[in-house]
PDB file of N, CA and C in Angstrom:
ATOM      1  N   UNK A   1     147.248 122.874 201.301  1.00  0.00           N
ATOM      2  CA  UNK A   1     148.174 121.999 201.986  1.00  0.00           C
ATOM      3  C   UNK A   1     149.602 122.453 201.741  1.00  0.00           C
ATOM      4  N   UNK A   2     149.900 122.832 200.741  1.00  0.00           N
ATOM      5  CA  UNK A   2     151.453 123.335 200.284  1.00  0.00           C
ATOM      6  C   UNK A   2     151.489 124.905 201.010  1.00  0.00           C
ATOM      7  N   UNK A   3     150.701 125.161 200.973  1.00  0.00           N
ATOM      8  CA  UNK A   3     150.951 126.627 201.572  1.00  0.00           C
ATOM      9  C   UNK A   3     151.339 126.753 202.982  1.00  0.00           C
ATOM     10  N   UNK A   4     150.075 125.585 203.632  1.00  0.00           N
ATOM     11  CA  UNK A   4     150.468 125.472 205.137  1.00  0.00           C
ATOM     12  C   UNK A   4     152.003 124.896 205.386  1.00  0.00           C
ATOM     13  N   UNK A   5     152.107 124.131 204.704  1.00  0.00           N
ATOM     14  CA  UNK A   5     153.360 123.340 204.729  1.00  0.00           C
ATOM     15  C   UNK A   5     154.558 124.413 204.693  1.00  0.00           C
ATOM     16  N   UNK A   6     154.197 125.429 203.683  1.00  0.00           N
ATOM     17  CA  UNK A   6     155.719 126.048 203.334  1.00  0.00           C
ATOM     18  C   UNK A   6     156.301 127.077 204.595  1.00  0.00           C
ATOM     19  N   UNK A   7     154.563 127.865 204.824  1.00  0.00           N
ATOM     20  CA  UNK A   7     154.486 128.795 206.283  1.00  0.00           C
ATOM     21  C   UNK A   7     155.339 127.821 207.202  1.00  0.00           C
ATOM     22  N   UNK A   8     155.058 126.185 207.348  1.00  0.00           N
ATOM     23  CA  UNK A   8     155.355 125.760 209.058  1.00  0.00           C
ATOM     24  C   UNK A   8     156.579 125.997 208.737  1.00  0.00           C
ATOM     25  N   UNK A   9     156.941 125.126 207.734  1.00  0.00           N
ATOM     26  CA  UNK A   9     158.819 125.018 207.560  1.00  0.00           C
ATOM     27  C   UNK A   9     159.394 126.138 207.598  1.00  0.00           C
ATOM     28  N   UNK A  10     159.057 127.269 207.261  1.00  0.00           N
ATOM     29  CA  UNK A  10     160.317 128.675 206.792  1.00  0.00           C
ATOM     30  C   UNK A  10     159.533 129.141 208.435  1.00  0.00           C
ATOM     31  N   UNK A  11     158.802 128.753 209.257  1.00  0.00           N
ATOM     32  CA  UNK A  11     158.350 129.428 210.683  1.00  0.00           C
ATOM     33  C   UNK A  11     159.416 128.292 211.733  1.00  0.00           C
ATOM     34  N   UNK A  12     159.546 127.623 211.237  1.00  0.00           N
ATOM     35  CA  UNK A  12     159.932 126.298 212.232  1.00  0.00           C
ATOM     36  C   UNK A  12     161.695 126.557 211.569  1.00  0.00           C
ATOM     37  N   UNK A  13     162.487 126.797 210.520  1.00  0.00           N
ATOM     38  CA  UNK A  13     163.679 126.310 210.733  1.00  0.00           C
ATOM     39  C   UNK A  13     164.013 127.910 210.572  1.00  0.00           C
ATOM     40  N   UNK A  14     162.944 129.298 210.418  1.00  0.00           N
ATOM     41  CA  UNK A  14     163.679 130.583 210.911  1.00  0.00           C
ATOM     42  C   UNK A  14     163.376 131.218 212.295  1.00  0.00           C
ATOM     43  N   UNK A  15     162.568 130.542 212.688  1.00  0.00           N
ATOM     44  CA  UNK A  15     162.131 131.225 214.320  1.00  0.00           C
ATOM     45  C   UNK A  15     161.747 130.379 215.502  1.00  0.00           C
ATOM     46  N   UNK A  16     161.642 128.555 215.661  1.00  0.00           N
ATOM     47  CA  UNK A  16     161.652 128.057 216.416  1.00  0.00           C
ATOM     48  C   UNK A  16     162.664 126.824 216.102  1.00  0.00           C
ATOM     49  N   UNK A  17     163.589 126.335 215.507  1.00  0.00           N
ATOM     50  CA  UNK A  17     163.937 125.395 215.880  1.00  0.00           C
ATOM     51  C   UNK A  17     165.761 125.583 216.508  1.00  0.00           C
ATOM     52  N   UNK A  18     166.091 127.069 216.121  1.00  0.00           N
ATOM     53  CA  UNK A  18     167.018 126.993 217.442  1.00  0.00           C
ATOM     54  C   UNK A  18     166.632 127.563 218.763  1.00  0.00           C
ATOM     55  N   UNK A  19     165.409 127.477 218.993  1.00  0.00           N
ATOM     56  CA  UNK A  19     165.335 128.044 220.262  1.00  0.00           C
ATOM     57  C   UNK A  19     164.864 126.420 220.495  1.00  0.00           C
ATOM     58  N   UNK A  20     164.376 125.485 219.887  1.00  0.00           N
ATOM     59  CA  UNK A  20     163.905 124.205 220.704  1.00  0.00           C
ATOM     60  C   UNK A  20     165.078 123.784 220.805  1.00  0.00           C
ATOM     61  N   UNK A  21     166.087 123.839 219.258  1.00  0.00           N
ATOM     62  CA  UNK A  21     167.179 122.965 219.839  1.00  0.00           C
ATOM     63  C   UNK A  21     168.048 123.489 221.453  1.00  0.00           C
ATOM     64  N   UNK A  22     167.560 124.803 221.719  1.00  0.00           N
ATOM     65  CA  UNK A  22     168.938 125.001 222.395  1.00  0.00           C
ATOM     66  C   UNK A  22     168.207 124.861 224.001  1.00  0.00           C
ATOM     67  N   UNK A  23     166.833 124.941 224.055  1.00  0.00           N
ATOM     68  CA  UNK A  23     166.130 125.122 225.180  1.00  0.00           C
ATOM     69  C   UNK A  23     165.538 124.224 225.754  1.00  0.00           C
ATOM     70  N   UNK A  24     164.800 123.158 224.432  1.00  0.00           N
ATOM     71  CA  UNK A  24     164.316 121.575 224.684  1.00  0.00           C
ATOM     72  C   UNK A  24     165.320 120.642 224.807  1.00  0.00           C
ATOM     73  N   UNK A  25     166.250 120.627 223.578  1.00  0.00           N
ATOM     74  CA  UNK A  25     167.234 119.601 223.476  1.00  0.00           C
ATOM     75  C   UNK A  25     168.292 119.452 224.086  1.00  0.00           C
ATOM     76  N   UNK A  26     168.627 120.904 224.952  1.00  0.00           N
ATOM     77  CA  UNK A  26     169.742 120.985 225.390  1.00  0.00           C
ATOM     78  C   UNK A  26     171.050 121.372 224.833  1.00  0.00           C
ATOM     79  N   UNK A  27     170.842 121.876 223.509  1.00  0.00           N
ATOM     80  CA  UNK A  27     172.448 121.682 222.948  1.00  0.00           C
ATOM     81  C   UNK A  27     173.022 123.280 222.810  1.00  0.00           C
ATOM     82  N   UNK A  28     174.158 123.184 222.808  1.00  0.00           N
ATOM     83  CA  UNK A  28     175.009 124.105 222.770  1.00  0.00           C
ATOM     84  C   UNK A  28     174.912 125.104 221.726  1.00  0.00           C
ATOM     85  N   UNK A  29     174.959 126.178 221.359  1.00  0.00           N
ATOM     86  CA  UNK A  29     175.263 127.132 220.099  1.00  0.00           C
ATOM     87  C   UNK A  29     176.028 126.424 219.184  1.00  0.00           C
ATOM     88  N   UNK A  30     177.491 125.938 219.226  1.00  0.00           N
ATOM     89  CA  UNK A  30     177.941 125.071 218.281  1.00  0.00           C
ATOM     90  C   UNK A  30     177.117 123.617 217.647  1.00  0.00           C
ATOM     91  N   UNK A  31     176.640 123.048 218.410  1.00  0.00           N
ATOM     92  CA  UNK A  31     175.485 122.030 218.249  1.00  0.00           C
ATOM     93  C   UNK A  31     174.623 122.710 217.240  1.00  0.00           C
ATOM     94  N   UNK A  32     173.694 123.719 217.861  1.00  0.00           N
ATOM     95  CA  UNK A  32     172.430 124.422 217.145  1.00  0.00           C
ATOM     96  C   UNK A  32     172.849 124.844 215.832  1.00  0.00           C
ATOM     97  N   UNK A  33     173.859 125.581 215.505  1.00  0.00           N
ATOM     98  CA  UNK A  33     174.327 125.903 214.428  1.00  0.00           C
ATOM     99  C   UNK A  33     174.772 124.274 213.173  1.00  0.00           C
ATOM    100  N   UNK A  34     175.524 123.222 214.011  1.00  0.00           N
ATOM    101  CA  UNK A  34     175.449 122.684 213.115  1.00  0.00           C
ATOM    102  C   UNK A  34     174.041 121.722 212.691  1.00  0.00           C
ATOM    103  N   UNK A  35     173.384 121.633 213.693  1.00  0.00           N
ATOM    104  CA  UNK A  35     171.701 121.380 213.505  1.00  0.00           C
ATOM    105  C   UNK A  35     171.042 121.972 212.081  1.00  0.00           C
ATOM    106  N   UNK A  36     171.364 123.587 212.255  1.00  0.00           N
ATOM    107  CA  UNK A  36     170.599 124.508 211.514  1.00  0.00           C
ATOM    108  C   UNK A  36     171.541 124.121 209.976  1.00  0.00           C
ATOM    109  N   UNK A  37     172.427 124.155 210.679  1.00  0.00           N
ATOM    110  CA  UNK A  37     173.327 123.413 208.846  1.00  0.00           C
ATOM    111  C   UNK A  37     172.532 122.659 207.908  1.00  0.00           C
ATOM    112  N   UNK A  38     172.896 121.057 209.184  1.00  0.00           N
ATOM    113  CA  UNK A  38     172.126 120.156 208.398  1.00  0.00           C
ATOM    114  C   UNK A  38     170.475 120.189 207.940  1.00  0.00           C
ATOM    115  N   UNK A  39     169.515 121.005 208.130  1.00  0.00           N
ATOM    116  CA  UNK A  39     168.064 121.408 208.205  1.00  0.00           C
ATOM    117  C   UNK A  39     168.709 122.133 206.731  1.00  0.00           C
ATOM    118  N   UNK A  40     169.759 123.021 206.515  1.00  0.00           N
ATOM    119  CA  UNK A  40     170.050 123.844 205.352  1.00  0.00           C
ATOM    120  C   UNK A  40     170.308 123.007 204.202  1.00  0.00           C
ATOM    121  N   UNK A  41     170.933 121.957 204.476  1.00  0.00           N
ATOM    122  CA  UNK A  41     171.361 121.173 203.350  1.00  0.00           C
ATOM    123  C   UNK A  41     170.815 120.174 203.230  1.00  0.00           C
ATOM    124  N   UNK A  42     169.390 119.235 203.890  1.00  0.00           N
ATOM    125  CA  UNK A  42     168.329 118.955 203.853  1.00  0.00           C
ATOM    126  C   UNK A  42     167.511 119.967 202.852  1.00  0.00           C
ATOM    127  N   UNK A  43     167.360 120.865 203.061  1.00  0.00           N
ATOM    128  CA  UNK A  43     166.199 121.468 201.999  1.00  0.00           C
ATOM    129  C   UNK A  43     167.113 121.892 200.401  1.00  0.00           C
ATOM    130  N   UNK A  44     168.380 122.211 200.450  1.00  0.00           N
ATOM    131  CA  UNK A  44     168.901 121.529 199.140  1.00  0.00           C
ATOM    132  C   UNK A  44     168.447 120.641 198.360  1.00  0.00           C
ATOM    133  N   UNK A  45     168.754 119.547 199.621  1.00  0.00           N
ATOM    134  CA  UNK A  45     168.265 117.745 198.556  1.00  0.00           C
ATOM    135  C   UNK A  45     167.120 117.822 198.361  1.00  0.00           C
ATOM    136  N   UNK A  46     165.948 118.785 198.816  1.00  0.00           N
ATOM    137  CA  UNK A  46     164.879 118.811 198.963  1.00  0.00           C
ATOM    138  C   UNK A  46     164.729 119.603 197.371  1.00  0.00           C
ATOM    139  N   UNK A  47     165.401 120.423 197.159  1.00  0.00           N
ATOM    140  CA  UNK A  47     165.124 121.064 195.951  1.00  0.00           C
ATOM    141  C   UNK A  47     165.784 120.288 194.346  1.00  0.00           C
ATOM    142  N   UNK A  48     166.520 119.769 194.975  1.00  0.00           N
ATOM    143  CA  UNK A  48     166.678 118.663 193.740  1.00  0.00           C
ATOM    144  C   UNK A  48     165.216 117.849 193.606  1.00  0.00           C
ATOM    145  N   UNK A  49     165.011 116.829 194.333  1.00  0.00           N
ATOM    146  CA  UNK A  49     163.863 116.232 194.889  1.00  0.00           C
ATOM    147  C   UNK A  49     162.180 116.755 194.300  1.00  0.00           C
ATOM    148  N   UNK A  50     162.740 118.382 194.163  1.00  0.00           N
ATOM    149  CA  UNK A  50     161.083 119.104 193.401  1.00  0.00           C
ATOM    150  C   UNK A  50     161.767 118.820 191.677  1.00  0.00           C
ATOM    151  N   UNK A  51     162.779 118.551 191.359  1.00  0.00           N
ATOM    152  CA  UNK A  51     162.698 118.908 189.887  1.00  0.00           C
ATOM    153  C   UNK A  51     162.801 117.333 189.403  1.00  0.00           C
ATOM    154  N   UNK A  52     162.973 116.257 190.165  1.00  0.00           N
ATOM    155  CA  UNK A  52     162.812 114.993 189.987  1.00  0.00           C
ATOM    156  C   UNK A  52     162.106 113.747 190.035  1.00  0.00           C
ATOM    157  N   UNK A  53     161.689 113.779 191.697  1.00  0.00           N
ATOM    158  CA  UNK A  53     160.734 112.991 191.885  1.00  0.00           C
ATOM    159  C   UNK A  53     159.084 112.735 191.591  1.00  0.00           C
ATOM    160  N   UNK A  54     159.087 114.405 191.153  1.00  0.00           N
ATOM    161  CA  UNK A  54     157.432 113.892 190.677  1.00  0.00           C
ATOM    162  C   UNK A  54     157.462 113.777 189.414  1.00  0.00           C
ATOM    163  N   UNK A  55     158.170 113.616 188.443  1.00  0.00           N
ATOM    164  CA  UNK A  55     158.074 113.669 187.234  1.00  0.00           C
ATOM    165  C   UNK A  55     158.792 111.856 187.057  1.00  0.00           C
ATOM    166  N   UNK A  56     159.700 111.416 187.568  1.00  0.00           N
ATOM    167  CA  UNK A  56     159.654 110.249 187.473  1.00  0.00           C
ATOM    168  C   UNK A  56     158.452 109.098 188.403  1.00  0.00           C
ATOM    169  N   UNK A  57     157.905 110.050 189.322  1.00  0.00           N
ATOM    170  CA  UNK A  57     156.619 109.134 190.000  1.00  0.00           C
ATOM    171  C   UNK A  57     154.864 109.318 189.010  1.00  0.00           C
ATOM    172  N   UNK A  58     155.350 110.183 188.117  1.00  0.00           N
ATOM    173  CA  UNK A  58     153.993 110.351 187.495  1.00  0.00           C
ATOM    174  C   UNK A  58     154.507 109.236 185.665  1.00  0.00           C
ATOM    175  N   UNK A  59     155.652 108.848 185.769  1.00  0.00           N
ATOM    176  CA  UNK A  59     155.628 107.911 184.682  1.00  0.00           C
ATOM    177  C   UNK A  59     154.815 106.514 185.189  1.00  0.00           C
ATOM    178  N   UNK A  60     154.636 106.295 186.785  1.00  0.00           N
ATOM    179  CA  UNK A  60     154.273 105.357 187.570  1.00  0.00           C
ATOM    180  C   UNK A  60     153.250 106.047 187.807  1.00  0.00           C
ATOM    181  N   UNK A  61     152.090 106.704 187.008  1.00  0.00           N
ATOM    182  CA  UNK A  61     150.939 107.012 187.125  1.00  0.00           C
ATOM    183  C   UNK A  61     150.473 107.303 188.978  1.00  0.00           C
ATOM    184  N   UNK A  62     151.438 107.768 189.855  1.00  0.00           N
ATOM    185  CA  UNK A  62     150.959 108.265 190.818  1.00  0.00           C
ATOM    186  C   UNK A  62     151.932 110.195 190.312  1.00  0.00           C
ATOM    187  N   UNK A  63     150.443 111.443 190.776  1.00  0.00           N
ATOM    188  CA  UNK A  63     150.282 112.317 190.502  1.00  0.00           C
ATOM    189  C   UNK A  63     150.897 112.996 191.371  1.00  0.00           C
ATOM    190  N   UNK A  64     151.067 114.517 191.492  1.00  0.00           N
ATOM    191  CA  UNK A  64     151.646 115.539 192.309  1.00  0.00           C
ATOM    192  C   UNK A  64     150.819 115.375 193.150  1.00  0.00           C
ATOM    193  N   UNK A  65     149.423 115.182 192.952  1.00  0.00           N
ATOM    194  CA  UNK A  65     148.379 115.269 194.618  1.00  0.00           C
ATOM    195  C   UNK A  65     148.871 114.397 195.294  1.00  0.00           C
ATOM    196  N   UNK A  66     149.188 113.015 194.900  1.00  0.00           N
ATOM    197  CA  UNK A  66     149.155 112.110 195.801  1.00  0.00           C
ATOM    198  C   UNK A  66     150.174 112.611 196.362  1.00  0.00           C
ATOM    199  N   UNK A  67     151.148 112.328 195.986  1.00  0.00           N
ATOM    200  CA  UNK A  67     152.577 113.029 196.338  1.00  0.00           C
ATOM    201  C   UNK A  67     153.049 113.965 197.016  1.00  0.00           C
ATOM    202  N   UNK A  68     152.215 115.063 197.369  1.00  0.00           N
ATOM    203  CA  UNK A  68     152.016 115.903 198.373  1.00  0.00           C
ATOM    204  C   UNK A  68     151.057 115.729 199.203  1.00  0.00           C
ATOM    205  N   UNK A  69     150.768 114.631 199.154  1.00  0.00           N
ATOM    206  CA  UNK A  69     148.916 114.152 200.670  1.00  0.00           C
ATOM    207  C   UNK A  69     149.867 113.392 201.287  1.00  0.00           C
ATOM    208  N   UNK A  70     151.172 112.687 200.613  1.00  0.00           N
ATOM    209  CA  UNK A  70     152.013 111.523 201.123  1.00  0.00           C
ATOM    210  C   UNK A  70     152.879 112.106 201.824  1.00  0.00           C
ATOM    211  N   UNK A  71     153.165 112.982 201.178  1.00  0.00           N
ATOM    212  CA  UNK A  71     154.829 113.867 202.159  1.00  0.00           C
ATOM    213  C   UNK A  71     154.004 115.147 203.226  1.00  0.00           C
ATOM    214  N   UNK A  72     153.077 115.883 203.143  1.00  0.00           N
ATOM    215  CA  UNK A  72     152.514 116.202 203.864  1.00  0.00           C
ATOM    216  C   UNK A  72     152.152 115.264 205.543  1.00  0.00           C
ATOM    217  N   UNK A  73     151.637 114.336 205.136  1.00  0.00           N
ATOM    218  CA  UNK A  73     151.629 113.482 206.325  1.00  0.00           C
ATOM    219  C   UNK A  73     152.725 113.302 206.815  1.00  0.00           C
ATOM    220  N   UNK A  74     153.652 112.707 206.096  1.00  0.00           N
ATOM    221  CA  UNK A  74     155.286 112.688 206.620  1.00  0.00           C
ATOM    222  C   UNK A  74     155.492 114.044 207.709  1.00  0.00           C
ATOM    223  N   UNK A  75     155.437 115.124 207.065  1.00  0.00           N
ATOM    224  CA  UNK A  75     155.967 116.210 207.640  1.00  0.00           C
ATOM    225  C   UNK A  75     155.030 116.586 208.947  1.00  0.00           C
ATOM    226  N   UNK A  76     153.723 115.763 208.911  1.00  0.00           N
ATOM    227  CA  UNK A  76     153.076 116.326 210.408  1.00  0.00           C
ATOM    228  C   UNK A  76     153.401 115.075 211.052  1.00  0.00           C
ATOM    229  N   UNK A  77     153.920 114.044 210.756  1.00  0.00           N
ATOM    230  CA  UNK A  77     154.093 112.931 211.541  1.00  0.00           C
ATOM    231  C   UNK A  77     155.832 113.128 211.865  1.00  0.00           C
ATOM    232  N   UNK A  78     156.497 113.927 211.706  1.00  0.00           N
ATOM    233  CA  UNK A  78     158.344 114.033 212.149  1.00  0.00           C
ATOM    234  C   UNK A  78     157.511 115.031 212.829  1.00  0.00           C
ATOM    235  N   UNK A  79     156.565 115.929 212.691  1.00  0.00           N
ATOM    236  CA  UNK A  79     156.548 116.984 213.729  1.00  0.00           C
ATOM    237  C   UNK A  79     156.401 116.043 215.029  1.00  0.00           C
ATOM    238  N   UNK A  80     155.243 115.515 215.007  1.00  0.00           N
ATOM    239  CA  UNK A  80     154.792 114.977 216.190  1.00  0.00           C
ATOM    240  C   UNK A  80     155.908 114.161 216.699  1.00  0.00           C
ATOM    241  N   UNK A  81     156.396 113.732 215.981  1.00  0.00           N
ATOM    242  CA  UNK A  81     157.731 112.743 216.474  1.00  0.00           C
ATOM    243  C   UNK A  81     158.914 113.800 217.523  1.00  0.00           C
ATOM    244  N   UNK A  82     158.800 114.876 217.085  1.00  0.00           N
ATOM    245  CA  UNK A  82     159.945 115.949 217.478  1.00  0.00           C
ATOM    246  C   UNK A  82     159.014 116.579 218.499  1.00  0.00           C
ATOM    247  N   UNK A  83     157.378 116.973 218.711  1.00  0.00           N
ATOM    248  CA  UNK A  83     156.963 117.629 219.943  1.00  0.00           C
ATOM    249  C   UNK A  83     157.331 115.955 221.099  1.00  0.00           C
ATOM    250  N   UNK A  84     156.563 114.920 220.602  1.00  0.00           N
ATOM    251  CA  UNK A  84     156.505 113.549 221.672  1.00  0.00           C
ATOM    252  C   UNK A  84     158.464 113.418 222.317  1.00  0.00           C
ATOM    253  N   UNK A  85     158.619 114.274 221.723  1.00  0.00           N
ATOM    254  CA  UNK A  85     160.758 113.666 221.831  1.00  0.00           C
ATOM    255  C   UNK A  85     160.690 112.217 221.757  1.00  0.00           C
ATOM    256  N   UNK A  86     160.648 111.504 220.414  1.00  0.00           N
ATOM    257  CA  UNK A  86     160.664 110.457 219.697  1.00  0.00           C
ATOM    258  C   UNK A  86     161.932 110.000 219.920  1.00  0.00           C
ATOM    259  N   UNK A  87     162.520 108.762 220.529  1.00  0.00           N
ATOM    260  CA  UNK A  87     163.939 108.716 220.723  1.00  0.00           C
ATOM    261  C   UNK A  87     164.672 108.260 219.083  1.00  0.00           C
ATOM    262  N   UNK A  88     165.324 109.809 218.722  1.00  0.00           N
ATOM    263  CA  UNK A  88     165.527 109.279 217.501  1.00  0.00           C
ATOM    264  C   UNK A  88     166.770 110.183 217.110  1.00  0.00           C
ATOM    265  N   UNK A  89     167.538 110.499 216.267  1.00  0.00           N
ATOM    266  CA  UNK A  89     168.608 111.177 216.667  1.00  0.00           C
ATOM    267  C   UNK A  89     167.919 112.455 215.849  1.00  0.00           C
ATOM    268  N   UNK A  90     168.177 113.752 216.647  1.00  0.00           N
ATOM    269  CA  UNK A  90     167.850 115.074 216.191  1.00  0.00           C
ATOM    270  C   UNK A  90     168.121 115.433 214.718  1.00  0.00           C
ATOM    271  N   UNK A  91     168.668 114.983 214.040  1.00  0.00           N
ATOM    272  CA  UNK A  91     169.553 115.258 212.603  1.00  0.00           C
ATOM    273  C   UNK A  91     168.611 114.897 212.067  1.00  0.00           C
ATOM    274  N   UNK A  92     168.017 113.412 212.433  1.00  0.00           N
ATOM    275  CA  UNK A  92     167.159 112.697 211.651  1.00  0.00           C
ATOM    276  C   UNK A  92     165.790 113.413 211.568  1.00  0.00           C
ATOM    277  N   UNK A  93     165.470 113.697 212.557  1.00  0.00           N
ATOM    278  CA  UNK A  93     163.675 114.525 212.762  1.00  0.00           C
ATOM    279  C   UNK A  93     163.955 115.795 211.934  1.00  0.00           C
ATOM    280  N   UNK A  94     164.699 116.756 212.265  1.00  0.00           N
ATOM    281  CA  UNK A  94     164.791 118.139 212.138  1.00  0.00           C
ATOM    282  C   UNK A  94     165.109 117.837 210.537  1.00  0.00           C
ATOM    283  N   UNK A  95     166.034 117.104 209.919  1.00  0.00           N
ATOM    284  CA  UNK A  95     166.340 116.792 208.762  1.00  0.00           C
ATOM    285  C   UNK A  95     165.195 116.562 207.683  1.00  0.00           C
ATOM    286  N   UNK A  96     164.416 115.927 208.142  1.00  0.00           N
ATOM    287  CA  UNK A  96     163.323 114.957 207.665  1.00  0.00           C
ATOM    288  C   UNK A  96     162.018 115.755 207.654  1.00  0.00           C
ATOM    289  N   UNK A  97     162.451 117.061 208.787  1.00  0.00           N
ATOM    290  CA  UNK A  97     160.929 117.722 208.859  1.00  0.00           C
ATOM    291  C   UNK A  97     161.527 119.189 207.012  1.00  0.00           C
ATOM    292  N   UNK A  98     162.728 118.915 207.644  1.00  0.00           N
ATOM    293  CA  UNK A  98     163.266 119.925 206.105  1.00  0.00           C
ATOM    294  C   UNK A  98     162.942 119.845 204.854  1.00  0.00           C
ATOM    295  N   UNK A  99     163.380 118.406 204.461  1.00  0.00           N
ATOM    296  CA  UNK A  99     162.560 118.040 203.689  1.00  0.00           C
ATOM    297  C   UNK A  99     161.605 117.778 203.084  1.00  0.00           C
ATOM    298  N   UNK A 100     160.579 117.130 203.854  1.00  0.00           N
ATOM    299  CA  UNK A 100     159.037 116.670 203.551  1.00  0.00           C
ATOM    300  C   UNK A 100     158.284 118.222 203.892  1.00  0.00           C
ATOM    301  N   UNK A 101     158.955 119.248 204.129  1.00  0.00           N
ATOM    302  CA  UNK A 101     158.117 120.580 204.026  1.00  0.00           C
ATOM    303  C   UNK A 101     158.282 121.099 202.735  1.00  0.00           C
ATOM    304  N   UNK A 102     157.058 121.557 201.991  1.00  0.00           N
ATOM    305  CA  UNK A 102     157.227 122.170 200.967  1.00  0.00           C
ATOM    306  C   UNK A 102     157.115 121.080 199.761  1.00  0.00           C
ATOM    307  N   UNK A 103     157.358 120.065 199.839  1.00  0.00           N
ATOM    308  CA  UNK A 103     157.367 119.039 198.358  1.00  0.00           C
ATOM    309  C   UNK A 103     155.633 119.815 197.909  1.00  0.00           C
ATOM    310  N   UNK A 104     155.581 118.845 196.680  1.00  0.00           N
ATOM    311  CA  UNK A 104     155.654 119.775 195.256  1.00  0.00           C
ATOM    312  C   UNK A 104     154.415 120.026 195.439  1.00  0.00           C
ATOM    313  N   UNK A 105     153.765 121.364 195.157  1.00  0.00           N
ATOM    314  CA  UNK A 105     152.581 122.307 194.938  1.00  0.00           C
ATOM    315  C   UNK A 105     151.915 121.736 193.700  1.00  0.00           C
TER     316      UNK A 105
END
């Protein structure tokens, strides 16, 4: 599950999501770029997020499995939200798919 996860994300925010943003969504090169920003600094918080959250969620006796069966779903459910064009603001999906890709192995 972490593996698939890590392939979609580094396939999805290095080789399809400025061509969706600029071809599906409509937006401009200046747009796409700051898209691809925020997706960049999304997986930042995302890397804080690996050295924190499972170690304070396993004092609450829920484990790294669960924890990645939980954010895994997350991350195929913003996909689907982003193929359906979920009316939701782009920052938020593309952001959200940054994140919940890759949580903790």
């Amino acid at each position: 599950m972490s593996a698939t996860s890590v392939g979609t994300a580094w396939a999805l925010h290095g080789l399809w999501a400025a061509q969706w943003l600029a071809d599906v969504d409509g937006l401009d090169r200046a747009a796409v770029v700051q898209q691809l920003f925020v997706m960049a600094a999304a997986l930042s918080l995302k890397a804080f997020l690996l050295g924190v959250l499972p170690d304070r969620l396993r004092r609450y006796g829920i484990g790294t499995e669960a924890l990645l069966a939980i954010v895994g779903l997350l991350f195929i459910a913003i996909q689907f939200a982003i193929i359906f064009r979920c009316p939701m603001s782009s920052y938020v999906l593309w952001g959200t798919a940054a994140v919940s890709a890759q949580l903790p192995c």
